[in-house]
PDB file of N, CA and C in Angstrom:
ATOM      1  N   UNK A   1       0.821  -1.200   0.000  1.00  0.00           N
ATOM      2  CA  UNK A   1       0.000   0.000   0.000  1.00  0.00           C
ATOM      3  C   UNK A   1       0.861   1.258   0.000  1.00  0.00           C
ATOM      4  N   UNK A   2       2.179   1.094   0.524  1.00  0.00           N
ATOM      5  CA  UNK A   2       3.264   1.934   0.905  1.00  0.00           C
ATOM      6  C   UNK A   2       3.279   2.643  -0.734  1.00  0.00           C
ATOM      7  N   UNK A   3       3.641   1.544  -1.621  1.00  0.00           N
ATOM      8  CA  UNK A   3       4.205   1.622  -3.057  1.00  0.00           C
ATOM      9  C   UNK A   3       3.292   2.755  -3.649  1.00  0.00           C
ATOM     10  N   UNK A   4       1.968   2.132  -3.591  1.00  0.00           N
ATOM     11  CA  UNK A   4       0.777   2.483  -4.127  1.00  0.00           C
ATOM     12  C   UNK A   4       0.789   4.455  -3.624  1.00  0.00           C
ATOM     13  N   UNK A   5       0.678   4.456  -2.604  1.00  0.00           N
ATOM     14  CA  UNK A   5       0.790   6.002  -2.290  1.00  0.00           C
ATOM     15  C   UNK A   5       1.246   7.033  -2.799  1.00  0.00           C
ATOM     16  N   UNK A   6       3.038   6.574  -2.754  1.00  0.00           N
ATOM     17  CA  UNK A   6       4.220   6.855  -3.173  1.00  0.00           C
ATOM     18  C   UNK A   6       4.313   7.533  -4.926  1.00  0.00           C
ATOM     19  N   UNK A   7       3.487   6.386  -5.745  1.00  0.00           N
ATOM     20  CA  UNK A   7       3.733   6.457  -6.931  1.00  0.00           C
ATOM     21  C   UNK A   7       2.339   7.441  -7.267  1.00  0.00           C
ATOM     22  N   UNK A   8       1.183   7.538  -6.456  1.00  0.00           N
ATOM     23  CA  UNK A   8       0.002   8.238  -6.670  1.00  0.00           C
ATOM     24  C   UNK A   8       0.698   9.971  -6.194  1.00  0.00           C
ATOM     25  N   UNK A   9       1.243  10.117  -5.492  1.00  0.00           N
ATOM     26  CA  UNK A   9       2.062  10.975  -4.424  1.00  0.00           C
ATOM     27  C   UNK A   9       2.557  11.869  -5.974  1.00  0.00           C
ATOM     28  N   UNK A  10       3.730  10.799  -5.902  1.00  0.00           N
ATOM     29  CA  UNK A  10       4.780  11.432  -7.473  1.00  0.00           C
ATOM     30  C   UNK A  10       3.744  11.821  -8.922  1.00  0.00           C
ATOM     31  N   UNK A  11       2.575  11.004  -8.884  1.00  0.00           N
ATOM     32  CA  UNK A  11       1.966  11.381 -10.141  1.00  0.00           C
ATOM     33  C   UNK A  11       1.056  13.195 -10.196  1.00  0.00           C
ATOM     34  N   UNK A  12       0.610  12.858  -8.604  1.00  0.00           N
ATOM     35  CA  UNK A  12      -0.406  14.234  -8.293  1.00  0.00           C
ATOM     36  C   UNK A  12       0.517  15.193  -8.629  1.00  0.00           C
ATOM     37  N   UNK A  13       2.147  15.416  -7.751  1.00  0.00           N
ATOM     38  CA  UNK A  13       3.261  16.282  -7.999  1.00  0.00           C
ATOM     39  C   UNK A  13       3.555  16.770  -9.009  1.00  0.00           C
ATOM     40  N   UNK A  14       3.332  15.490  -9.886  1.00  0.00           N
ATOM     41  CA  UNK A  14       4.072  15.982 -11.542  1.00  0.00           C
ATOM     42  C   UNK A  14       2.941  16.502 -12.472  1.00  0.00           C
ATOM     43  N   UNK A  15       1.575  16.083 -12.061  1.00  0.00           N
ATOM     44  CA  UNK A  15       0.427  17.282 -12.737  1.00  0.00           C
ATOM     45  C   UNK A  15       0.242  18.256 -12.210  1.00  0.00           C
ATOM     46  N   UNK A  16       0.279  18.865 -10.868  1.00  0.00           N
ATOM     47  CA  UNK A  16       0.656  19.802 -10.326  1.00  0.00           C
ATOM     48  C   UNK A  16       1.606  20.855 -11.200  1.00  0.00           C
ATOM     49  N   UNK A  17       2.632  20.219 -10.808  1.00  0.00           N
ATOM     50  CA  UNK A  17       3.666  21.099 -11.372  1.00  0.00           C
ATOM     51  C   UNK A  17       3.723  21.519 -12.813  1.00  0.00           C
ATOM     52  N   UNK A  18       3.207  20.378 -13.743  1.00  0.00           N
ATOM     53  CA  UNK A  18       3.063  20.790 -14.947  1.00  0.00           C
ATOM     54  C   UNK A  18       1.928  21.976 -15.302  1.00  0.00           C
ATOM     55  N   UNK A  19       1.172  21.941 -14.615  1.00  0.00           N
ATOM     56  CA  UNK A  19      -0.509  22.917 -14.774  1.00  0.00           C
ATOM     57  C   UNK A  19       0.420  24.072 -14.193  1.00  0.00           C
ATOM     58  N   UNK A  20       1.232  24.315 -13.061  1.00  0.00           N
ATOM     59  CA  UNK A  20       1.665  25.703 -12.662  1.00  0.00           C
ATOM     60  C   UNK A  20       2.630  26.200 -13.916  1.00  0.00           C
ATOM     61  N   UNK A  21       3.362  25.427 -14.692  1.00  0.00           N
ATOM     62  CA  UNK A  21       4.272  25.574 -15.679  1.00  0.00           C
ATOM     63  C   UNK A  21       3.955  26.456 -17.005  1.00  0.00           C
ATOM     64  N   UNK A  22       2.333  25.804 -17.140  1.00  0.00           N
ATOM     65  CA  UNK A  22       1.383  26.318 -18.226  1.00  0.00           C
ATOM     66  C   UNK A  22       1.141  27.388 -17.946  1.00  0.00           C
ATOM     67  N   UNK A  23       0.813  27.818 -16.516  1.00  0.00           N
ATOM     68  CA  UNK A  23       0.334  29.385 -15.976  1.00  0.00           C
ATOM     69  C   UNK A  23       1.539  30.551 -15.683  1.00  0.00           C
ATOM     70  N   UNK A  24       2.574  29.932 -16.378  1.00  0.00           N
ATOM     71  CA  UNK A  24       3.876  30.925 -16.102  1.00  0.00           C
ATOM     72  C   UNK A  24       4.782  31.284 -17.758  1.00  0.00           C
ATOM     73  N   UNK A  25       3.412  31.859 -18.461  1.00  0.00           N
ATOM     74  CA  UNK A  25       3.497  32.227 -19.562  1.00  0.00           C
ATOM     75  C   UNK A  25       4.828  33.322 -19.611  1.00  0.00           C
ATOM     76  N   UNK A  26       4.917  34.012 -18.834  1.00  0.00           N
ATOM     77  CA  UNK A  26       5.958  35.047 -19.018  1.00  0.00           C
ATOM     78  C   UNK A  26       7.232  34.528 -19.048  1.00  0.00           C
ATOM     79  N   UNK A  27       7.582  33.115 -18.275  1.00  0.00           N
ATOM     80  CA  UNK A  27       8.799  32.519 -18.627  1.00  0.00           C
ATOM     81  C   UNK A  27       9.767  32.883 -19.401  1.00  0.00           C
ATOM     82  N   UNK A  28      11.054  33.191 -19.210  1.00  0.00           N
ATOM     83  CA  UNK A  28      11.835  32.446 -20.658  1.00  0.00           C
ATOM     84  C   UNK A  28      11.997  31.008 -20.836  1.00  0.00           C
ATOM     85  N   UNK A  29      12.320  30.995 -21.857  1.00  0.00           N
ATOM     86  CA  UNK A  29      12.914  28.865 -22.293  1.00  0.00           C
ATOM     87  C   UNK A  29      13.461  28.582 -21.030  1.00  0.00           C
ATOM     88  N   UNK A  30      14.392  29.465 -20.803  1.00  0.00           N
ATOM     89  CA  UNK A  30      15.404  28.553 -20.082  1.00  0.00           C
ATOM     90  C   UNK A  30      14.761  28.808 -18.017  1.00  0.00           C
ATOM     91  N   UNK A  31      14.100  29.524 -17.974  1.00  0.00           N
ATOM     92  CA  UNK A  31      13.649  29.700 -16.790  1.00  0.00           C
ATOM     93  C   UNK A  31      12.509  28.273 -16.700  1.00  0.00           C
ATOM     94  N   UNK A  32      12.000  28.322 -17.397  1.00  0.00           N
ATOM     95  CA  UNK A  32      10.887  26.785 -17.449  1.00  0.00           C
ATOM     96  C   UNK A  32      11.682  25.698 -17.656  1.00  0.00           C
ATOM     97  N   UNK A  33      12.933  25.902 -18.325  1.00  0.00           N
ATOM     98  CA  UNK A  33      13.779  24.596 -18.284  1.00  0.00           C
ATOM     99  C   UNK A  33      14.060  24.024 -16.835  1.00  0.00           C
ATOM    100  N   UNK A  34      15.012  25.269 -16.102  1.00  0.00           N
ATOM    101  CA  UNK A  34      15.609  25.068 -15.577  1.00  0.00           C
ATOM    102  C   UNK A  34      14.100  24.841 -14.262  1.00  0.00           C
ATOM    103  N   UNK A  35      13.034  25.252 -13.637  1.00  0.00           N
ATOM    104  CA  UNK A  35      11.998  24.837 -13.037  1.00  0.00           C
ATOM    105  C   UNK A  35      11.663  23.274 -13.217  1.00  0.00           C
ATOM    106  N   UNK A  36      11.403  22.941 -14.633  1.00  0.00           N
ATOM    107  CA  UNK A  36      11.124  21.140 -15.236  1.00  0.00           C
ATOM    108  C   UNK A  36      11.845  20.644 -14.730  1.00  0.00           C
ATOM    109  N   UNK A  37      13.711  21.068 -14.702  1.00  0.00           N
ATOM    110  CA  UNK A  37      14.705  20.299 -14.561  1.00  0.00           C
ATOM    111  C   UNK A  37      14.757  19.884 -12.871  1.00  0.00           C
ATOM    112  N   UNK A  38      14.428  20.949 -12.196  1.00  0.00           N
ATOM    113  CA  UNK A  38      14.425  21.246 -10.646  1.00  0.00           C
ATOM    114  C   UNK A  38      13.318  20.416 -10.163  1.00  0.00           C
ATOM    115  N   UNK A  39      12.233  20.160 -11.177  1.00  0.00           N
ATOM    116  CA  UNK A  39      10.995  19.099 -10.668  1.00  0.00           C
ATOM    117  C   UNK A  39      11.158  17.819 -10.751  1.00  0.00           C
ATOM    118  N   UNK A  40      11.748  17.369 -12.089  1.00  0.00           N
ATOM    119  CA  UNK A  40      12.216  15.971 -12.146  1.00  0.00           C
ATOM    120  C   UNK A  40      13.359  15.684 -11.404  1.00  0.00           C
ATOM    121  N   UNK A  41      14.124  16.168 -11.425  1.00  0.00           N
ATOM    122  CA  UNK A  41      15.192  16.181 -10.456  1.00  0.00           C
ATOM    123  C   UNK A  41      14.875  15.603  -8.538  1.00  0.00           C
ATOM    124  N   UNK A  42      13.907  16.677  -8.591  1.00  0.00           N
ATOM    125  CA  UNK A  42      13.218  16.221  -6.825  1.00  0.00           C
ATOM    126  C   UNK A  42      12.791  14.988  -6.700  1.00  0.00           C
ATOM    127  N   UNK A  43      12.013  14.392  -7.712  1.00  0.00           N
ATOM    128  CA  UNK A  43      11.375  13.539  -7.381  1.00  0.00           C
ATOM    129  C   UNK A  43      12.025  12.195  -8.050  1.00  0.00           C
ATOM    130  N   UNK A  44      13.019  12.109  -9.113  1.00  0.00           N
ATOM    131  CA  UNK A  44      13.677  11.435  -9.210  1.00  0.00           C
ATOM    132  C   UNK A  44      14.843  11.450  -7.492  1.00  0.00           C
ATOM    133  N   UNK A  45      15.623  12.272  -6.960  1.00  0.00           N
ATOM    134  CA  UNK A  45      15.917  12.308  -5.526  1.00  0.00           C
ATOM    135  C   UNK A  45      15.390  11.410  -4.473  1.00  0.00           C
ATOM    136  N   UNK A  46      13.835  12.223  -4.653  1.00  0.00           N
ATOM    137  CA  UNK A  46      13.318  11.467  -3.401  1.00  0.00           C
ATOM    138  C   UNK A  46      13.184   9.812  -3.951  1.00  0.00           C
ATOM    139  N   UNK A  47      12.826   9.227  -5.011  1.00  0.00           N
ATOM    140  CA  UNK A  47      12.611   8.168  -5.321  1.00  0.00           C
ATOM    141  C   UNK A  47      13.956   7.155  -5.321  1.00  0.00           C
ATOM    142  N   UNK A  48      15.350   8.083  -5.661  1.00  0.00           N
ATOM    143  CA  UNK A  48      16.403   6.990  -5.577  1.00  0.00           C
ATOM    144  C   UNK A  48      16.849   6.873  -4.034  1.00  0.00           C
ATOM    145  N   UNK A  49      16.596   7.858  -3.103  1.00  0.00           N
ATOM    146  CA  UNK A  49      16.945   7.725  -1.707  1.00  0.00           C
ATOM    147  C   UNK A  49      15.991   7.444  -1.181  1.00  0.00           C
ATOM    148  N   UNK A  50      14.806   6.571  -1.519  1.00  0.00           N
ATOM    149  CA  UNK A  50      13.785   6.444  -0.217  1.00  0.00           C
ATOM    150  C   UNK A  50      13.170   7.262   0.022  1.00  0.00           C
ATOM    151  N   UNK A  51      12.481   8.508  -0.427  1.00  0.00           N
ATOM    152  CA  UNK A  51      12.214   9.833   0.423  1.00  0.00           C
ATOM    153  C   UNK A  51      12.727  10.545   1.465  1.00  0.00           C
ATOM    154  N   UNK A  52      14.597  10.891   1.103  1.00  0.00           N
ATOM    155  CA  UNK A  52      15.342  11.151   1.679  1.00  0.00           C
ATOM    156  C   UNK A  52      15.375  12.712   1.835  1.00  0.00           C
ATOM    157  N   UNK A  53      14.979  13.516   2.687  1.00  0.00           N
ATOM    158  CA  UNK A  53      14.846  15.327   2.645  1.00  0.00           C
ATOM    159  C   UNK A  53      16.225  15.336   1.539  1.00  0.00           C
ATOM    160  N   UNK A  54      17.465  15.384   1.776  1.00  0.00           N
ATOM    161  CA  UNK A  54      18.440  15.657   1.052  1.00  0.00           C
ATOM    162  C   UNK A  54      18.736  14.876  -0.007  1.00  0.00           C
ATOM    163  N   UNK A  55      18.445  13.887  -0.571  1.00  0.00           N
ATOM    164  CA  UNK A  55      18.135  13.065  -1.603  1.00  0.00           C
ATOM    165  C   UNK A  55      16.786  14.008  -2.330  1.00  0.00           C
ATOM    166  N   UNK A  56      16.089  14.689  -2.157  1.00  0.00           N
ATOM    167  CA  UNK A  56      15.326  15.453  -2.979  1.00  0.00           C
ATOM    168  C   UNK A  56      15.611  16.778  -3.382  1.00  0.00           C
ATOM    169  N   UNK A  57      16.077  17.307  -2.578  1.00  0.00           N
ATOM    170  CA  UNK A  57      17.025  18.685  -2.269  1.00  0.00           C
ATOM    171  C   UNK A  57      17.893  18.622  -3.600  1.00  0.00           C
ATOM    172  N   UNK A  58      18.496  16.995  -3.200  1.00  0.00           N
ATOM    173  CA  UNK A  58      19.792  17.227  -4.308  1.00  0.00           C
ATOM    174  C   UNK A  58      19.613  17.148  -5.132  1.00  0.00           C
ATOM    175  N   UNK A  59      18.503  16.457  -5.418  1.00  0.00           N
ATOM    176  CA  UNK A  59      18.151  15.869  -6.913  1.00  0.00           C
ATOM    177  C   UNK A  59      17.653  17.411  -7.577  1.00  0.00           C
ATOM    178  N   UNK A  60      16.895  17.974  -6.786  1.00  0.00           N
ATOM    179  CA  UNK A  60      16.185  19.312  -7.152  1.00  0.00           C
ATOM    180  C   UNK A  60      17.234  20.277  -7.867  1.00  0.00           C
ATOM    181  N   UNK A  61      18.405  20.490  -6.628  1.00  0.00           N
ATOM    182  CA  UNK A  61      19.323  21.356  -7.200  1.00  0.00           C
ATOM    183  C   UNK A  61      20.259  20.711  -8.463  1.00  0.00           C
ATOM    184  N   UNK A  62      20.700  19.502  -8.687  1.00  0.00           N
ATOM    185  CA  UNK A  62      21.299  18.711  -9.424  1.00  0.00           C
ATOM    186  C   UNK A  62      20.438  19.192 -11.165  1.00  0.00           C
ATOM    187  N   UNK A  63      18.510  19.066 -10.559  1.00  0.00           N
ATOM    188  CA  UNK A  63      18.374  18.824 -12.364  1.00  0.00           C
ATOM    189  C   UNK A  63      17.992  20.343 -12.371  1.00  0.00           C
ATOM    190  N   UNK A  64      17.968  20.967 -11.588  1.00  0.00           N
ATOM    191  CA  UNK A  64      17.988  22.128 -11.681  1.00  0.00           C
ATOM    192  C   UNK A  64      19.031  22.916 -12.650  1.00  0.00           C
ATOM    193  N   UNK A  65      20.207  22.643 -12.249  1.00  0.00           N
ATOM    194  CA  UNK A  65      21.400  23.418 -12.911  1.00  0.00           C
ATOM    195  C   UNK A  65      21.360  22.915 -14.203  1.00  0.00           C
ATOM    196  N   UNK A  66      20.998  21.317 -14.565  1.00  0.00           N
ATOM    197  CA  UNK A  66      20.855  20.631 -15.908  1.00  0.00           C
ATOM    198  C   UNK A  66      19.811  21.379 -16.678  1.00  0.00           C
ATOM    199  N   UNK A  67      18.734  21.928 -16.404  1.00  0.00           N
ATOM    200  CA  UNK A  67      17.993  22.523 -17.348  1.00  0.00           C
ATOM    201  C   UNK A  67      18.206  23.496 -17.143  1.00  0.00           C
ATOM    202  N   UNK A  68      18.648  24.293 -16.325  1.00  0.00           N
ATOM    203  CA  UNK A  68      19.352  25.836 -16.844  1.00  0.00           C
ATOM    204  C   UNK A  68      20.412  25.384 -17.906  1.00  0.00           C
ATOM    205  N   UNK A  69      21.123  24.692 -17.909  1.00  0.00           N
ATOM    206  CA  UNK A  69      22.212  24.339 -18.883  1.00  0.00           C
ATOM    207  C   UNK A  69      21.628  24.183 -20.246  1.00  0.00           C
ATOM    208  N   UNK A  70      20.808  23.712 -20.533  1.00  0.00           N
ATOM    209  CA  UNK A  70      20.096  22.768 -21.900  1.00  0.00           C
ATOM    210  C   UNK A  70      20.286  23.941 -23.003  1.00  0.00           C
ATOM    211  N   UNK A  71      19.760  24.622 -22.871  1.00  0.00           N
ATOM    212  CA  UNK A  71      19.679  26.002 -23.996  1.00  0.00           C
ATOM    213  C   UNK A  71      20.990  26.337 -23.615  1.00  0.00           C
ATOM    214  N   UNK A  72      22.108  26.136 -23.245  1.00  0.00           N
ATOM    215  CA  UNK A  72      22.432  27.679 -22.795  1.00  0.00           C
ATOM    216  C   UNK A  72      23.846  27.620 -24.343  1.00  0.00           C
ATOM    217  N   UNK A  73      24.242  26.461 -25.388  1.00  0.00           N
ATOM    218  CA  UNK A  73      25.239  27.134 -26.252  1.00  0.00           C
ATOM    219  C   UNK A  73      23.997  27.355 -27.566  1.00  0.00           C
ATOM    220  N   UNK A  74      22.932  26.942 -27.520  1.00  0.00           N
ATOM    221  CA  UNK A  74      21.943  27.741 -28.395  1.00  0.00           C
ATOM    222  C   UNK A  74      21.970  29.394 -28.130  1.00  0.00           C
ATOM    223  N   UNK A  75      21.477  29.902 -26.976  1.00  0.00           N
ATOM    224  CA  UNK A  75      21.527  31.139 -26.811  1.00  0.00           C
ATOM    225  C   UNK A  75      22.637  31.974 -26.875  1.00  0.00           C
ATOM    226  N   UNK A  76      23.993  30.869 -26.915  1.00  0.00           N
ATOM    227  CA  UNK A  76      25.087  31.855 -27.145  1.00  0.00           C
ATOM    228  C   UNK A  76      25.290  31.913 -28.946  1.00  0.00           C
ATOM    229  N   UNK A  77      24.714  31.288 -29.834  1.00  0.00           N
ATOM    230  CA  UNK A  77      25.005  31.333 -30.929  1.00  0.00           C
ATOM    231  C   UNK A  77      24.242  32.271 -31.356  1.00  0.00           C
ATOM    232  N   UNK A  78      23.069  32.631 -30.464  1.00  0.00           N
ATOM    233  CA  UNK A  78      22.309  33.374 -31.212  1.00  0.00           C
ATOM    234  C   UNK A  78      23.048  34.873 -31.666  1.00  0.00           C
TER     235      UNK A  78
END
């Protein structure tokens, strides 16, 4: 039942977060990147550590910096 929660838990999170994503029209690319990156990141975290506070943290800040990164030698060519 533990499992079951867990994975209902991560699914509510990730429509959540996607519906706030849609409502943050003013974005740039790389500001919504780097938010996506900071979301999957958390919850990939909490999921490889158990629901570890710092295992989500890290993961957060980890895919965080990865999707700030994604665009970033596109925008320098521009």
């Amino acid at each position: 039942m533990n499992s079951l929660f867990r994975k209902s838990a991560i699914a509510v999170a990730i429509g959540i977060g996607s519906a706030s994503l849609v409502a943050c029209g003013s974005m740039s690319q790389r500001d919504k990147n780097t938010a996506i990156g900071a979301g999957i990141g958390g919850v990939a975290g909490s999921v490889l550590t158990g629901g570890s506070t710092t295992g989500t943290v890290g993961g957060a800040v980890v895919g965080g910096v990865i999707g700030n990164q994604i665009d970033r030698d596109r925008d320098h060519k521009r």
